[in-house]
Protein backbone atom coordinates (compact mmCIF):
# COMPACT_ATOMS: atom_id res chain seq x y z
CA UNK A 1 99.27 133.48 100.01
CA UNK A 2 99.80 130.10 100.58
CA UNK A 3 96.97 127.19 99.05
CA UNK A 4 94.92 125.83 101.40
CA UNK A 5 94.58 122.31 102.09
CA UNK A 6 92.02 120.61 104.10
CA UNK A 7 92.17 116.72 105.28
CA UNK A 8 89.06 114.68 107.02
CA UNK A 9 90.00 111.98 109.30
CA UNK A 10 87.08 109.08 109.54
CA UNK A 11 87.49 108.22 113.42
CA UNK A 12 86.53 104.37 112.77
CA UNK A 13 89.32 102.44 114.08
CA UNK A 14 92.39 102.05 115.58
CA UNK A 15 95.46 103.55 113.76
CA UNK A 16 97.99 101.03 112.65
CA UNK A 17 101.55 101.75 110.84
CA UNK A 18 99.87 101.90 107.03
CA UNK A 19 97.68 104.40 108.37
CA UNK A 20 100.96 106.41 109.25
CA UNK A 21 103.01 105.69 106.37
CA UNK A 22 100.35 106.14 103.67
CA UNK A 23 97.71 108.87 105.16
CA UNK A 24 99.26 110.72 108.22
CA UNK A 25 102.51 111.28 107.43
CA UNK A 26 102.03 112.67 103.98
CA UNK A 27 99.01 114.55 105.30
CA UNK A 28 101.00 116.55 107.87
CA UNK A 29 103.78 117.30 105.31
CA UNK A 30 100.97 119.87 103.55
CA UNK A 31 101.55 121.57 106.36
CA UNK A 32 105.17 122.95 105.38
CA UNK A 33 103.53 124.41 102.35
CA UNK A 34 100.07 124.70 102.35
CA UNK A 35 97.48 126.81 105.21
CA UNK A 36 96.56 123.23 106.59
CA UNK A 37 93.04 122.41 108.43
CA UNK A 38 92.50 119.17 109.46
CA UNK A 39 89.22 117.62 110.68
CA UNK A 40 87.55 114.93 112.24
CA UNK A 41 84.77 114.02 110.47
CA UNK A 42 82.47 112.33 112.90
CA UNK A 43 79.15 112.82 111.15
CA UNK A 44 81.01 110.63 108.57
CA UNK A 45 81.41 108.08 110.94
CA UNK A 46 77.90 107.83 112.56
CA UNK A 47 77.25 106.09 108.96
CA UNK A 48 79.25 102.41 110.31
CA UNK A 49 79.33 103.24 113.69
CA UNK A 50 76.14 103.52 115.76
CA UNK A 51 77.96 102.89 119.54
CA UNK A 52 77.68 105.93 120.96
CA UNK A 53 80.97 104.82 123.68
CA UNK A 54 83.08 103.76 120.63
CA UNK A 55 82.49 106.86 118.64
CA UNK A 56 83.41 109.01 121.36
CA UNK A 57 86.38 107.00 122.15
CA UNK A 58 87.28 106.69 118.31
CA UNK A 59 87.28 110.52 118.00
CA UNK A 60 89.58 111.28 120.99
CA UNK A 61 91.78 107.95 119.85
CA UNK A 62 92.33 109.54 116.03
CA UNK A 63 92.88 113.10 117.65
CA UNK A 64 95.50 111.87 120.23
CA UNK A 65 97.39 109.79 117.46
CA UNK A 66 97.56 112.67 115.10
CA UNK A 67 98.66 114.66 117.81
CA UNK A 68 101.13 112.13 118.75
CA UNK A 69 102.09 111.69 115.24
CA UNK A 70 103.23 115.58 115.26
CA UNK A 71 100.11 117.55 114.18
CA UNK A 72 100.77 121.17 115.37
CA UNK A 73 97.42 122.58 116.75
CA UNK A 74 98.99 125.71 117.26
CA UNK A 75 100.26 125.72 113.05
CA UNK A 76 97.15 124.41 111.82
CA UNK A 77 93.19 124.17 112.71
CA UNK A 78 92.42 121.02 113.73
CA UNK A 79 88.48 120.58 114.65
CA UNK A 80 85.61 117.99 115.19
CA UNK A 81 82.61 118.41 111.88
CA UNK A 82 80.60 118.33 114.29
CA UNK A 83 81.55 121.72 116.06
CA UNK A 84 81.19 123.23 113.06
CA UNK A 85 76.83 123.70 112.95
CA UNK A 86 77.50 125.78 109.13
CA UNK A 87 78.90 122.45 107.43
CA UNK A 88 75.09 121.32 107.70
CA UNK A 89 73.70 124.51 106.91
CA UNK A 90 75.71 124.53 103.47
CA UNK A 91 74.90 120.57 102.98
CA UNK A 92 70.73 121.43 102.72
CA UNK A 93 71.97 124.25 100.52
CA UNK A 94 74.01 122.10 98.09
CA UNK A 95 71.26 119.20 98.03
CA UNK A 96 69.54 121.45 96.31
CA UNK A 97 72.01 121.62 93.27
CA UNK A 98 72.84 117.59 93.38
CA UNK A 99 71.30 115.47 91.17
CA UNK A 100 70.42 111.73 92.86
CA UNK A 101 71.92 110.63 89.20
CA UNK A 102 75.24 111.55 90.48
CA UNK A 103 74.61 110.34 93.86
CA UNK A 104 73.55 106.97 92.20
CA UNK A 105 76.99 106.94 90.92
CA UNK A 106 78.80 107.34 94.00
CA UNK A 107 81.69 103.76 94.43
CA UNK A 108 80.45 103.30 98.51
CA UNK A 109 76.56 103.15 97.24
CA UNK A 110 77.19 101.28 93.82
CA UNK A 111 79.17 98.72 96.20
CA UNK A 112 76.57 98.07 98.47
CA UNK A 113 74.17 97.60 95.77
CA UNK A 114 76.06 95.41 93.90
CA UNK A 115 77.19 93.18 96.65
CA UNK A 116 72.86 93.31 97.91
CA UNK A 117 72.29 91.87 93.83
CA UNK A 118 74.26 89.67 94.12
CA UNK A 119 72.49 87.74 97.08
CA UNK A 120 69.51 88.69 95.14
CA UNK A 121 68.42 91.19 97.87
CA UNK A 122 66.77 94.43 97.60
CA UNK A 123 69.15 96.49 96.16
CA UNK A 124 68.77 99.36 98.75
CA UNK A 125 68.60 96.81 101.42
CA UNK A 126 71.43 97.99 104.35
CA UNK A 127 71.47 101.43 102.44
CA UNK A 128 70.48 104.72 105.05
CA UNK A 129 70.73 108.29 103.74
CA UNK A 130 73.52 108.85 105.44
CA UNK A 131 75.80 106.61 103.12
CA UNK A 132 73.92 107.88 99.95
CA UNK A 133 74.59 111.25 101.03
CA UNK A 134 78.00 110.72 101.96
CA UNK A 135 79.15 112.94 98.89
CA UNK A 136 77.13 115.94 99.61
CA UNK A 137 78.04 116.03 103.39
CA UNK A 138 81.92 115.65 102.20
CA UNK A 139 81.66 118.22 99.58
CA UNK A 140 80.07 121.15 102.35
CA UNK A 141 83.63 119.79 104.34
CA UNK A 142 85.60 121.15 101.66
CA UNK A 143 83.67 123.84 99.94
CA UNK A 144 82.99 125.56 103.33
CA UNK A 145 86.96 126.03 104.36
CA UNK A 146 87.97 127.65 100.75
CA UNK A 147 90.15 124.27 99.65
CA UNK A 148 92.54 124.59 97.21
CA UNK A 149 93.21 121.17 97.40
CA UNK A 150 92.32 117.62 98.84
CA UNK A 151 94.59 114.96 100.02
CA UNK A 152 93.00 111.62 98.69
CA UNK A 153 93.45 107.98 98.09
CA UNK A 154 92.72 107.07 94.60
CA UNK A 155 89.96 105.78 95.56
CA UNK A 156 88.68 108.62 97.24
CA UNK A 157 89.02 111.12 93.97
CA UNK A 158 85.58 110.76 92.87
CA UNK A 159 84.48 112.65 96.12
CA UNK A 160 86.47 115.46 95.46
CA UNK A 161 85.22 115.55 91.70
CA UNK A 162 81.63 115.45 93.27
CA UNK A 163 82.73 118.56 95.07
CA UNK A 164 84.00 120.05 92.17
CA UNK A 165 80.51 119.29 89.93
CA UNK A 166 78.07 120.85 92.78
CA UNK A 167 80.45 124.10 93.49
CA UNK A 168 80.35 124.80 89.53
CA UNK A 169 76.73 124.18 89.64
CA UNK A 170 76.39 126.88 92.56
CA UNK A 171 78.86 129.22 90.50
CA UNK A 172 76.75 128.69 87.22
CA UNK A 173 73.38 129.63 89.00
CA UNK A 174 74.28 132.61 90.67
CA UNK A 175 76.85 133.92 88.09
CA UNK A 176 79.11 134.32 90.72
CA UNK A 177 82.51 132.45 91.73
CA UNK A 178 80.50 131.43 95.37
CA UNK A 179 82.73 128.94 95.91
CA UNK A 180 85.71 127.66 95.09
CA UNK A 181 86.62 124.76 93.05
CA UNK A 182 88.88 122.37 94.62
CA UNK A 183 91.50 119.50 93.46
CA UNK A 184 92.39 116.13 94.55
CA UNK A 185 95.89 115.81 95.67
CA UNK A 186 96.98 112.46 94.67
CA UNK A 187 100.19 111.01 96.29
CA UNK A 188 101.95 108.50 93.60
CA UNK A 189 104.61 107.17 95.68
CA UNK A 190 102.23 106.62 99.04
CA UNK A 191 104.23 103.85 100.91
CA UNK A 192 102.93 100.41 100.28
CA UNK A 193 102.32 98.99 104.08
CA UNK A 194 102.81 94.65 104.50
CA UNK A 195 100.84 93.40 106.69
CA UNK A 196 101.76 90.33 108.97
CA UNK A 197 100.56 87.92 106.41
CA UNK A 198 102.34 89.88 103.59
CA UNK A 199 99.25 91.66 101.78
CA UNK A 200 98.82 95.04 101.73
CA UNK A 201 98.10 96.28 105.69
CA UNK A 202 94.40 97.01 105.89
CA UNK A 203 91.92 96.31 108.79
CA UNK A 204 89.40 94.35 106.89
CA UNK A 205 91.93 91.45 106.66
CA UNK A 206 93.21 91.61 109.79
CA UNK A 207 96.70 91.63 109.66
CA UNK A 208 97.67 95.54 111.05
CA UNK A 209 100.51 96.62 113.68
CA UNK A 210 98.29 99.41 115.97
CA UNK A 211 100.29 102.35 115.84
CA UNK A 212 100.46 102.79 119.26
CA UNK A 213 100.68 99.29 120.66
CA UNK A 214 102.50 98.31 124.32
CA UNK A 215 106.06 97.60 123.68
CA UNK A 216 105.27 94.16 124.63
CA UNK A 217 102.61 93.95 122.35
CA UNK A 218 104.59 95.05 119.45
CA UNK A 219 106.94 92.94 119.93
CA UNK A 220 104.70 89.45 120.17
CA UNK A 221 103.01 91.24 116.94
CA UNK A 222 106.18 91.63 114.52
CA UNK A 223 107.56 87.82 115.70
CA UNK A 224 104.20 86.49 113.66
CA UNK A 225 105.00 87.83 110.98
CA UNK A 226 104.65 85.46 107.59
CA UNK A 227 107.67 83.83 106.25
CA UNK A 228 108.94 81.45 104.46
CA UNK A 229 111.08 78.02 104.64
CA UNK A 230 114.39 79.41 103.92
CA UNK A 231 117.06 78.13 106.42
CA UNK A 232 118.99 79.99 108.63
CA UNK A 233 121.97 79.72 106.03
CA UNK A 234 120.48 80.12 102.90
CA UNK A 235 120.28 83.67 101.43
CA UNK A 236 117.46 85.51 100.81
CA UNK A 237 116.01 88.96 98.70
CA UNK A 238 115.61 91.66 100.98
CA UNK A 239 112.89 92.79 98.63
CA UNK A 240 110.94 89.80 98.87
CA UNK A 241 110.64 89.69 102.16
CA UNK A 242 107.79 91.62 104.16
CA UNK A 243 109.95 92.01 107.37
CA UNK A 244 112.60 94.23 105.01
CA UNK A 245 110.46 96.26 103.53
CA UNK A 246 109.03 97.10 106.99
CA UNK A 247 112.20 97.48 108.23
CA UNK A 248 113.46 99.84 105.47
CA UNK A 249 110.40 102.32 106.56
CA UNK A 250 111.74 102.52 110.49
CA UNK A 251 115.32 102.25 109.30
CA UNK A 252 118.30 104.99 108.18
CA UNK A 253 119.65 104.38 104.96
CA UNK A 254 123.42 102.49 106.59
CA UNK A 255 121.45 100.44 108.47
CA UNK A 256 119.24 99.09 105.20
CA UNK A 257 122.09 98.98 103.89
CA UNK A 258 123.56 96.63 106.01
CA UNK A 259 120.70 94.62 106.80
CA UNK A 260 120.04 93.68 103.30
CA UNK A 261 124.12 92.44 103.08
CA UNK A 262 123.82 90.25 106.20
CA UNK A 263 120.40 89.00 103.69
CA UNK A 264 121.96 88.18 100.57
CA UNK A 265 125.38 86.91 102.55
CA UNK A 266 123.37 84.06 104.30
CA UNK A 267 123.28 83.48 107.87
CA UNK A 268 120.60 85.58 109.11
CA UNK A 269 117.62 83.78 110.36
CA UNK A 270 113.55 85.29 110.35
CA UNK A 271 114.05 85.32 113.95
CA UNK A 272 116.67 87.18 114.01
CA UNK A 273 115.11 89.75 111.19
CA UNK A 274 112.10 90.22 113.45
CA UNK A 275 114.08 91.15 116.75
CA UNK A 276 116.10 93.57 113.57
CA UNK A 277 112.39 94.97 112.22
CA UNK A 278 111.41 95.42 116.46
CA UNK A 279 114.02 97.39 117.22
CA UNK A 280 113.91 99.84 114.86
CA UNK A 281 109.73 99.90 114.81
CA UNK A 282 110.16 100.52 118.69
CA UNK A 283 112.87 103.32 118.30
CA UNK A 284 110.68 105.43 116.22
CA UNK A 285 107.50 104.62 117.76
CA UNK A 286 108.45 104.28 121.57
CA UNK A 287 108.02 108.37 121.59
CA UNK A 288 104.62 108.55 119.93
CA UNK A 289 103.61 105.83 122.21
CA UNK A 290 104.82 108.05 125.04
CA UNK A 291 102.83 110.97 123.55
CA UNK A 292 99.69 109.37 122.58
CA UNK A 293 99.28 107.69 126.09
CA UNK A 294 99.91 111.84 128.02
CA UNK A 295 96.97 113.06 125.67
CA UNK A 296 94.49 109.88 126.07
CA UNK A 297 95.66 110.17 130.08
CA UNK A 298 94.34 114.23 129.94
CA UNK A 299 90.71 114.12 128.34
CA UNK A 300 89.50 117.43 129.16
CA UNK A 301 92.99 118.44 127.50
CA UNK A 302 92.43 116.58 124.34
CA UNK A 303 88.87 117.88 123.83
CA UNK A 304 89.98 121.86 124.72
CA UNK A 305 92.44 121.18 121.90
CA UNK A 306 89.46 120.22 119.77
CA UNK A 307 87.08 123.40 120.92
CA UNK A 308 90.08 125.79 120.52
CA UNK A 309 90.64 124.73 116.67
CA UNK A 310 87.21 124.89 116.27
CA UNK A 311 87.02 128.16 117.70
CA UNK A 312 89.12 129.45 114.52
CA UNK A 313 87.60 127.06 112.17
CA UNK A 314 84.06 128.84 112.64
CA UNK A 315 84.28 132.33 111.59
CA UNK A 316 86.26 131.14 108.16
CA UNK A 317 82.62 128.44 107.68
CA UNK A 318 80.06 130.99 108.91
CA UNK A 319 81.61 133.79 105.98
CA UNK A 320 81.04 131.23 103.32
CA UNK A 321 77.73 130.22 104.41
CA UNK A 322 76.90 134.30 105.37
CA UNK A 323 77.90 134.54 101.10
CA UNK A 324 75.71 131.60 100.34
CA UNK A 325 72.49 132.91 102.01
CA UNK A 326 73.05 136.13 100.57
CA UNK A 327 73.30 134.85 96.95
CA UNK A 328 70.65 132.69 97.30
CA UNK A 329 67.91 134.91 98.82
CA UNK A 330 67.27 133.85 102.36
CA UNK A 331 70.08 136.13 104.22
């Protein structure tokens, strides 16, 4: 029997290439070992986003760019939360075996409240339920599906540590092994991403390369990239520059190879580097483009996708929650 994995997708933004260096593509490798479910976790989102237009086009953008970026629906069960009516029926049940000490210790709600004191606001101020309860919701996503294990950012291993706190305080209630304990699957080497200004590629500073952007697009994108004043003839570090390291993700090993020579040797211009990075960037990603655009162009396709994983998802969450109301006296 193979582990099972289970990875939630926040559908809050457009995907850009750190998202698919550092979270997708790692994510859909589980998939060669592990009984992989993947899920959109939409309820999560409702927290930031309260446009009820860009939600819905969020969740059909992150579903047609995983798709795109080779999710199998047919290999693994890929679903929306929200099509899934037991993950809320096993969140009242496991608010009753969370303490609000340990939601008081959660990093989003300690962040708010420590950015509210220090503009000597209201601590709560900006704070709804939904983001204090964050954990609890996030913990019935995994406990429900059986997870063996979570693929997480460092940042995100507290969650999965909350998971593993309220499943052992079901277990040591009901003297039974109710649910099972999950772990955090940490990826070490996750691919650093530059961004066009040279720190790390992130939305909140603005400097990301959407994953699926027009050719034309792309290309006006990777010629802004930061440099420096080096000359044309002077040589330069492959490793200190932000358009190599790029390049080296898009690239095969001859061609790094050879890029970084024409580098060192002198002669090779940031101009010239860029229309090097595009064409390799565009090689890879001209087919997901291609991809992504056929599944955003067929709607009712993209959302029957959706039903049908949720379709399998259901009977696996309605047996743990069937367990659940049985061991705690209200089946």
């Amino acid at each position: 029997m193979k582990q099972i994995s289970l990875t939630g997708i926040k559908p809050t933004g457009i995907l850009h290439i750190g998202n698919y260096f550092a979270a997708i593509k790692p994510a859909l490798q589980l998939a060669e070992t592990h009984d992989a479910r993947y899920f959109i976790a939409d309820y999560h989102a409702l927290n930031t986003v309260k446009d009820p237009k860009e939600l819905a086009a969020n969740i059909r953008a992150v579903a047609a760019g995983w798709l795109a970026a080779g999710l199998d629906p047919e290999r693994v069960i890929f679903y929306r939360q929200s099509a899934i009516p037991e993950t809320f029926e096993l969140t009242t049940i496991l608010m009753a075996f969370t303490s609000k000490g340990l939601m008081n210790r959660a990093h989003a709600y300690k962040a708010v409240v420590q950015e509210n004191n220090e503009k000597a606001q209201d601590p709560d101020a900006g704070v709804n339920m939904g983001l204090f309860t964050y954990p609890v919701l996030m913990a019935a996503d995994i406990l429900l599906f059986n997870s063996d294990v979570v693929p997480v950012g460092k940042d995100q291993v507290q969650h999965v540590e909350m998971a593993q706190d309220i499943a052992r305080a079901v277990n040591f209630n009901y003297r039974s092994e109710l649910l099972k304990v999950p772990a955090a699957a940490i990826t070490e080497t996750v691919a650093v991403v530059p961004g066009l200004d040279g720190r790390k590629m992130s939305k909140s500073y603005g400097n990301t390369i959407p994953l699926f952007a027009p050719e034309r697009e792309l290309r006006k994108l990777i010629m802004r990239i930061v440099t420096n004043s080096q000359g044309v003839e002077e040589p330069k570090d492959p490793e200190n520059s932000q358009i190599y390291l790029l390049y080296r993700l898009f690239a095969t090993p001859e061609e790094r190879r050879t890029l970084a020579d024409r580098y060192r040797a002198g002669g090779l211009g940031w101009g010239a580097a860029k229309e090097e990075l595009f064409r390799v960037v565009n090689r890879e990603l001209g087919s997901l483009r291609e991809r992504f655009d056929a599944l955003m162009a067929d709607p009712p396709g993209l959302d029957a996708i959706l039903s049908r994983g949720a379709e399998r998802a259901r009977p696996i969450a309605a047996a743990t929650v069937a367990r659940l109301r049985k061991a705690v006296g209200i089946a």
